[in-house]
Protein backbone atom coordinates (compact mmCIF):
# COMPACT_ATOMS: atom_id res chain seq x y z
CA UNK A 1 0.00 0.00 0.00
CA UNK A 2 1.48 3.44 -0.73
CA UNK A 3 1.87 5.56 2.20
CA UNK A 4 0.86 9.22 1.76
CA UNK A 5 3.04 10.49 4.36
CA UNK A 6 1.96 14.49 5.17
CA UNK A 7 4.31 16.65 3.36
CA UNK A 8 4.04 20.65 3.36
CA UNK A 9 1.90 22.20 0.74
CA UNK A 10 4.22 24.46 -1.18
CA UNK A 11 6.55 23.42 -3.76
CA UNK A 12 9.69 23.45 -5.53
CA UNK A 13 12.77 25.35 -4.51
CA UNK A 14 14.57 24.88 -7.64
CA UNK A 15 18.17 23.10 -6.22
CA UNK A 16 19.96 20.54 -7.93
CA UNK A 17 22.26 18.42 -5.73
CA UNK A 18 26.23 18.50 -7.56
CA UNK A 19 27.20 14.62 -8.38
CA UNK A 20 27.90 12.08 -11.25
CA UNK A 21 25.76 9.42 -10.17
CA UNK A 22 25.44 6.30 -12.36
CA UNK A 23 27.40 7.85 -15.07
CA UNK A 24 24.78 10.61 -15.77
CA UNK A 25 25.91 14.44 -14.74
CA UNK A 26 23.80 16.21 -12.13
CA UNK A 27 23.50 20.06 -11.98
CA UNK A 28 25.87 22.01 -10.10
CA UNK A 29 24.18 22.82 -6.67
CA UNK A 30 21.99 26.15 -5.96
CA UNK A 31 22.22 27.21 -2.67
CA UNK A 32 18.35 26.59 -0.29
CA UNK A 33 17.00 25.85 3.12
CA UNK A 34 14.97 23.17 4.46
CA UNK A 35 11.26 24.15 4.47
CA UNK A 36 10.00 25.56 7.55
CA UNK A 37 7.58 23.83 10.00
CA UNK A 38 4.56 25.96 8.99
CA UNK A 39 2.54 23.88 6.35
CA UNK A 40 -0.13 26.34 5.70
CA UNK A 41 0.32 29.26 3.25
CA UNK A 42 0.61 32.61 5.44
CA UNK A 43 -2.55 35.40 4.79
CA UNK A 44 -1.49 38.43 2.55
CA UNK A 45 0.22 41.01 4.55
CA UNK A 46 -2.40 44.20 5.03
CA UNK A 47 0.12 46.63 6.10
CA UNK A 48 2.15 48.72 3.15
CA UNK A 49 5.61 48.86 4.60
CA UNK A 50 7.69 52.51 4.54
CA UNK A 51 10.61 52.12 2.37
CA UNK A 52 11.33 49.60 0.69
CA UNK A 53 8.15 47.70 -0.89
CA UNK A 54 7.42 43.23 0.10
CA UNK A 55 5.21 43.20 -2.99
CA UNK A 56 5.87 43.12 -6.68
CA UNK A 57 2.55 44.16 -8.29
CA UNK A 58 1.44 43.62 -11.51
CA UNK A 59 3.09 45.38 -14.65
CA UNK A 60 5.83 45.61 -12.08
CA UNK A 61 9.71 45.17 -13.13
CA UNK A 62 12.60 44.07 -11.06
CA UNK A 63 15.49 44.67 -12.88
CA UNK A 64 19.39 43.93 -12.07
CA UNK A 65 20.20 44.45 -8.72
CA UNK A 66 16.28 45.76 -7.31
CA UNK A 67 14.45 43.96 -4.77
CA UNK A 68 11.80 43.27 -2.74
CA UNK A 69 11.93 42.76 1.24
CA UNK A 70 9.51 41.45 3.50
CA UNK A 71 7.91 43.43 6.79
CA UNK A 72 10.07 42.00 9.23
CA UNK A 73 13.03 42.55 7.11
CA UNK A 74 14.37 39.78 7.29
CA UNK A 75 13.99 38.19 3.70
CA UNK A 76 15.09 39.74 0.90
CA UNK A 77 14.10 38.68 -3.26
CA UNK A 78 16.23 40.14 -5.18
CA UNK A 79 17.06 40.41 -9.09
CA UNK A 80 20.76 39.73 -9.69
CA UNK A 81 23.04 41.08 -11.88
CA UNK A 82 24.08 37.53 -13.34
CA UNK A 83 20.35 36.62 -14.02
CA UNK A 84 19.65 34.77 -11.02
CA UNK A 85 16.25 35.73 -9.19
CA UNK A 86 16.85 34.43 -5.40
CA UNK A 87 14.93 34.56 -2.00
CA UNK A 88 17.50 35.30 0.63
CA UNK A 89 17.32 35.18 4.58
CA UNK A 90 20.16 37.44 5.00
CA UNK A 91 22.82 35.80 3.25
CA UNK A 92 21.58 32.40 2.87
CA UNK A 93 19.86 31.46 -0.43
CA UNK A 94 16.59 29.62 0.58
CA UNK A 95 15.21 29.69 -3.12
CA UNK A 96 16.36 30.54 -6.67
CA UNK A 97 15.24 30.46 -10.64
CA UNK A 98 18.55 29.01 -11.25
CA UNK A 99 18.78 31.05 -14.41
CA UNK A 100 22.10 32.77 -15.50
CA UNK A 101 21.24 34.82 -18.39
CA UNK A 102 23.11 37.68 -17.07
CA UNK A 103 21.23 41.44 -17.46
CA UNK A 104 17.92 39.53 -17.05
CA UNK A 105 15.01 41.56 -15.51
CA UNK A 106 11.72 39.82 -13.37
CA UNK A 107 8.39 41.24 -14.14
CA UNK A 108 4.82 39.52 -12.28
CA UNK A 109 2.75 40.17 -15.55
CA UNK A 110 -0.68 41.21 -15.78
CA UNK A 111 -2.11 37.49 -16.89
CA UNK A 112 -0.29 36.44 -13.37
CA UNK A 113 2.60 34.84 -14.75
CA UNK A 114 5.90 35.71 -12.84
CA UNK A 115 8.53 35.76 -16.03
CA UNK A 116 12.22 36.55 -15.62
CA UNK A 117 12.93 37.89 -19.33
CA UNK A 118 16.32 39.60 -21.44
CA UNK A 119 14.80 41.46 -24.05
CA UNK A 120 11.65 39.44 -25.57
CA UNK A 121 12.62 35.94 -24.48
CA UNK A 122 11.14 34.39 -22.03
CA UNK A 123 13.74 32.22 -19.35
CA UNK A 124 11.59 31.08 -16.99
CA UNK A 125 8.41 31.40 -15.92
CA UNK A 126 6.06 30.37 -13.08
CA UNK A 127 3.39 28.71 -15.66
CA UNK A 128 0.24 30.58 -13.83
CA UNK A 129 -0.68 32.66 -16.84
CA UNK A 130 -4.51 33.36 -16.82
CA UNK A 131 -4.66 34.48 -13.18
CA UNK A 132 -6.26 37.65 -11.70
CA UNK A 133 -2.66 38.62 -9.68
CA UNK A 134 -3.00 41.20 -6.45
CA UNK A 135 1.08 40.42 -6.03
CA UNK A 136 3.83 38.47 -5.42
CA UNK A 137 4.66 39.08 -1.60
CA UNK A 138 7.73 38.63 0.09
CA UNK A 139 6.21 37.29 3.55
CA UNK A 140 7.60 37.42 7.03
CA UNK A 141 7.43 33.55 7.03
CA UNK A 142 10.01 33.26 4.39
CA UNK A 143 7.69 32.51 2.04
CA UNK A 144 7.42 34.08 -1.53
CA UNK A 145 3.62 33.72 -2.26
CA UNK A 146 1.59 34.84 -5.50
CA UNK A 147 -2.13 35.97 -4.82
CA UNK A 148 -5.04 36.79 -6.98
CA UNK A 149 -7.18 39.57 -6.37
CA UNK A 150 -9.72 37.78 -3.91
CA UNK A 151 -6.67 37.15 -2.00
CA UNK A 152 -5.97 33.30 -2.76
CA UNK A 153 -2.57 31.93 -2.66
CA UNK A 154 -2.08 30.95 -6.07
CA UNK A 155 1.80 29.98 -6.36
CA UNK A 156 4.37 29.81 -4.01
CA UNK A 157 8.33 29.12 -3.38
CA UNK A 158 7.19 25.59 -3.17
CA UNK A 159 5.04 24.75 -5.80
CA UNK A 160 5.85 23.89 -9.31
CA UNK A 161 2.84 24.00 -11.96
CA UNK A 162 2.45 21.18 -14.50
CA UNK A 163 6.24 20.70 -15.97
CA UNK A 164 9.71 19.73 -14.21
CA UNK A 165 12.15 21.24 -16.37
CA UNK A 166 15.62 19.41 -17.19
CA UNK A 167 18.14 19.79 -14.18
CA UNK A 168 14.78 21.06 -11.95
CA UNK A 169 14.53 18.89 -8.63
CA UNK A 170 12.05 17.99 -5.97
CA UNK A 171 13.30 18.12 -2.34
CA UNK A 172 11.22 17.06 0.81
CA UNK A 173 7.96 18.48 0.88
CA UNK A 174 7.72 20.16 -2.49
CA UNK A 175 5.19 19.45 -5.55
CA UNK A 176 4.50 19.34 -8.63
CA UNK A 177 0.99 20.13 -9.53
CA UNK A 178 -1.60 19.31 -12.59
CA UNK A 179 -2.75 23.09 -13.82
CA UNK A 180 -5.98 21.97 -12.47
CA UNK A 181 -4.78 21.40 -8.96
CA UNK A 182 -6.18 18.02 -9.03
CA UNK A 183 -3.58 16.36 -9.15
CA UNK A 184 0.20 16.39 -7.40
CA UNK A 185 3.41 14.44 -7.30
CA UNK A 186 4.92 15.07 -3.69
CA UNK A 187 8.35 14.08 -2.63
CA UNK A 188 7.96 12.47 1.03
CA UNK A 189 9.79 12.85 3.81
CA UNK A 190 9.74 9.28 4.30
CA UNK A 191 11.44 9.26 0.48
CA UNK A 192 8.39 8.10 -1.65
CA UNK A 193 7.97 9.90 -4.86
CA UNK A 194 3.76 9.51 -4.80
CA UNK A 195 1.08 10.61 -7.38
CA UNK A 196 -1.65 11.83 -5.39
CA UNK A 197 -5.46 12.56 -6.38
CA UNK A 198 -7.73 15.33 -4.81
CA UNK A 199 -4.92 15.88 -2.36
CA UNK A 200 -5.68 12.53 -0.28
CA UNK A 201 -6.07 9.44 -3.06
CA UNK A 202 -2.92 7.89 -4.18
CA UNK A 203 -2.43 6.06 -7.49
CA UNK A 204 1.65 5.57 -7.96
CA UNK A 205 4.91 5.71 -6.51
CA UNK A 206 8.21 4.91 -6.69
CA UNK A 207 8.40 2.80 -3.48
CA UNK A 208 11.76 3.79 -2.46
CA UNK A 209 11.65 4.43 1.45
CA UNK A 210 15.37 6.58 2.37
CA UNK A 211 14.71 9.48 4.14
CA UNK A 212 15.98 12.70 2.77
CA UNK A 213 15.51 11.36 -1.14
CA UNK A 214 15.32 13.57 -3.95
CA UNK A 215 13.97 13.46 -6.87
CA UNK A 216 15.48 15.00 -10.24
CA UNK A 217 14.70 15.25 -13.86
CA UNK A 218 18.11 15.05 -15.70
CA UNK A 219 19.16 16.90 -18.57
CA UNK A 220 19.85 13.40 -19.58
CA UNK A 221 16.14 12.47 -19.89
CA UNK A 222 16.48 9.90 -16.73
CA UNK A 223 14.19 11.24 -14.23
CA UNK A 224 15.70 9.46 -11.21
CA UNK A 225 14.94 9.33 -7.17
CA UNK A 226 18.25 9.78 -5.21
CA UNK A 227 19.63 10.22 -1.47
CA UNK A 228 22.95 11.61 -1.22
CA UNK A 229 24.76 9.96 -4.24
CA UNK A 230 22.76 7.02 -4.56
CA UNK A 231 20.21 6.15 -7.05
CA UNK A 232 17.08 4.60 -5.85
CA UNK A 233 14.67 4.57 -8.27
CA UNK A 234 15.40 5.79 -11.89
CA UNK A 235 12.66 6.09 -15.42
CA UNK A 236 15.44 4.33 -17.34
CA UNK A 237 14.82 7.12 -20.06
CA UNK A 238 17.49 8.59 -21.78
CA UNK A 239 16.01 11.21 -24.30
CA UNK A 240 18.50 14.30 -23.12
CA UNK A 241 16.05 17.54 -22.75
CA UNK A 242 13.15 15.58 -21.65
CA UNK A 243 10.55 17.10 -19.53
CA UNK A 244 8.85 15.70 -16.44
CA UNK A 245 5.03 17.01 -16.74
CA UNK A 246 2.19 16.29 -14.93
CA UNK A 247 -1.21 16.29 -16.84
CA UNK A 248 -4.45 17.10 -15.71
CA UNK A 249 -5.84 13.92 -16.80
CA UNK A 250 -4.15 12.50 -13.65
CA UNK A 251 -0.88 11.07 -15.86
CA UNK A 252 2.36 11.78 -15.47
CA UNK A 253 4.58 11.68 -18.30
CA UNK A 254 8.12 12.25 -19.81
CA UNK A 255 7.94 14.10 -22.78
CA UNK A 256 10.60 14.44 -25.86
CA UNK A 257 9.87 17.21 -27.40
CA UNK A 258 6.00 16.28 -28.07
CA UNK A 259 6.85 12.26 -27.88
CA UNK A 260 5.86 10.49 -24.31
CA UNK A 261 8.65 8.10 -23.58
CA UNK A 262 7.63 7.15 -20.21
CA UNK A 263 4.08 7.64 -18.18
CA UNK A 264 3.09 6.28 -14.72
CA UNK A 265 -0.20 5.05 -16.95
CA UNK A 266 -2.75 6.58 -14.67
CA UNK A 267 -4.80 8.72 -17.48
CA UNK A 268 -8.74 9.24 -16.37
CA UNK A 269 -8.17 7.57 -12.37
């Protein structure tokens, strides 16, 4: 029986653990810090602070070197100069875009999508276009949440919507979620990969029971389950570029280019 151990309900801090494992190259690592105990998603902040703003509002810019700070002033998103957008707690990175398109700007667009851009292309993106966005707030929890304008949480530091990008990774307690929020693949504490349904139903997993696993999708195409240096469960796929993406018709699948090459075969449960 798969266990559906409770894991927090935010998502992906985008951190890639540096090893050659099974002779396939990992991602050198991007600094982040072990979720906090909270589990819930912290209310929008009322207050405006003097000075320097906690929330990037819509049509907003952050471009090399601005930033936003929470209330308490202890957290800090900034824009850097060599393209990276990162959440700090003073001087320790707790979350990151991992992009390194240097002169690259961050802008929370109108349609709610939170884009970091050089010019007209598009780096990365949050994948929440079609929102109604208030903000994205910089919160005194050391959270970095997105709400819509009847204040719902909509994204977070945690979450990951529909694809897991090549060299992206899944630590404990982050998620990858359908774009209908039906469904989610949650990385355990207790080091089970599981597909879950309506937040409570599971219908896959990888089995693997090592606590602290992580799970990665390789630029190799192998999306693989791992503690420290150690392979525990792999896709045995080997199409490099492949993405990890999971669909709201409850399957998860490993795409090459538009070609599935592996699924967990759960369409329509």
């Amino acid at each position: 029986m798969i266990s559906t151990t409770t894991v927090r309900t935010r998502a992906l801090a985008l951190v890639a653990a540096g090893a050659t494992v099974i002779g396939t190259a990992l991602l050198a690592p991007v600094a982040a810090g072990a979720a906090p105990a909270s589990t819930a998603v912290a209310a929008a902040p009322a207050q405006v602070r003097s000075g320097v703003p906690f929330t990037l509002k819509p049509g907003e810019i952050l471009r090399p070197g601005q930033y936003r700070r929470s209330w308490n002033n202890k957290y800090t998103f900034i824009m850097q100069k060599d393209g990276n957008a990162v959440l700090y707690q003073g001087r320790t990175a707790l979350w990151s875009t991992a992009t390194k398109v240097k002169g690259s700007s961050i802008a929370l667009q109108r349609d709610g999508n939170l884009v970091v851009f050089l010019s007209t292309r598009a780096i990365w993106h949050s994948n929440t276009a079609g929102k109604k966005p208030s903000g994205l707030v910089v919160q005194d929890d050391g959270n970095l949440v997105m709400y819509d304008t009847a204040k719902r949480a909509y994204w977070s530091r945690w979450t990951v919507i529909e694809t897991l990008a090549p060299g992206r990774t899944l630590k404990t307690g982050q998620l990858l979620y359908s774009r209908n929020g039906m469904y989610r693949l949650q990385m355990q504490a207790d080091g089970n990969l599981v597909l879950v349904k309506a937040g409570k139903t599971p219908l896959w997993s990888t089995r693997t029971t090592k606590k602290g696993a992580f799970a990665i999708m390789q630029t190799d195409g192998n999306l693989v389950v791992y503690v420290g240096r150690t392979a525990l469960w792999s896709s045995r796929t080997t199409r490099k570029g492949s993405i990890l993406q999971m669909q709201g018709d409850g399957n998860l699948v490993i795409y090459s280019g538009r070609t599935p090459v592996w699924s967990t075969g759960t369409a329509g449960r």
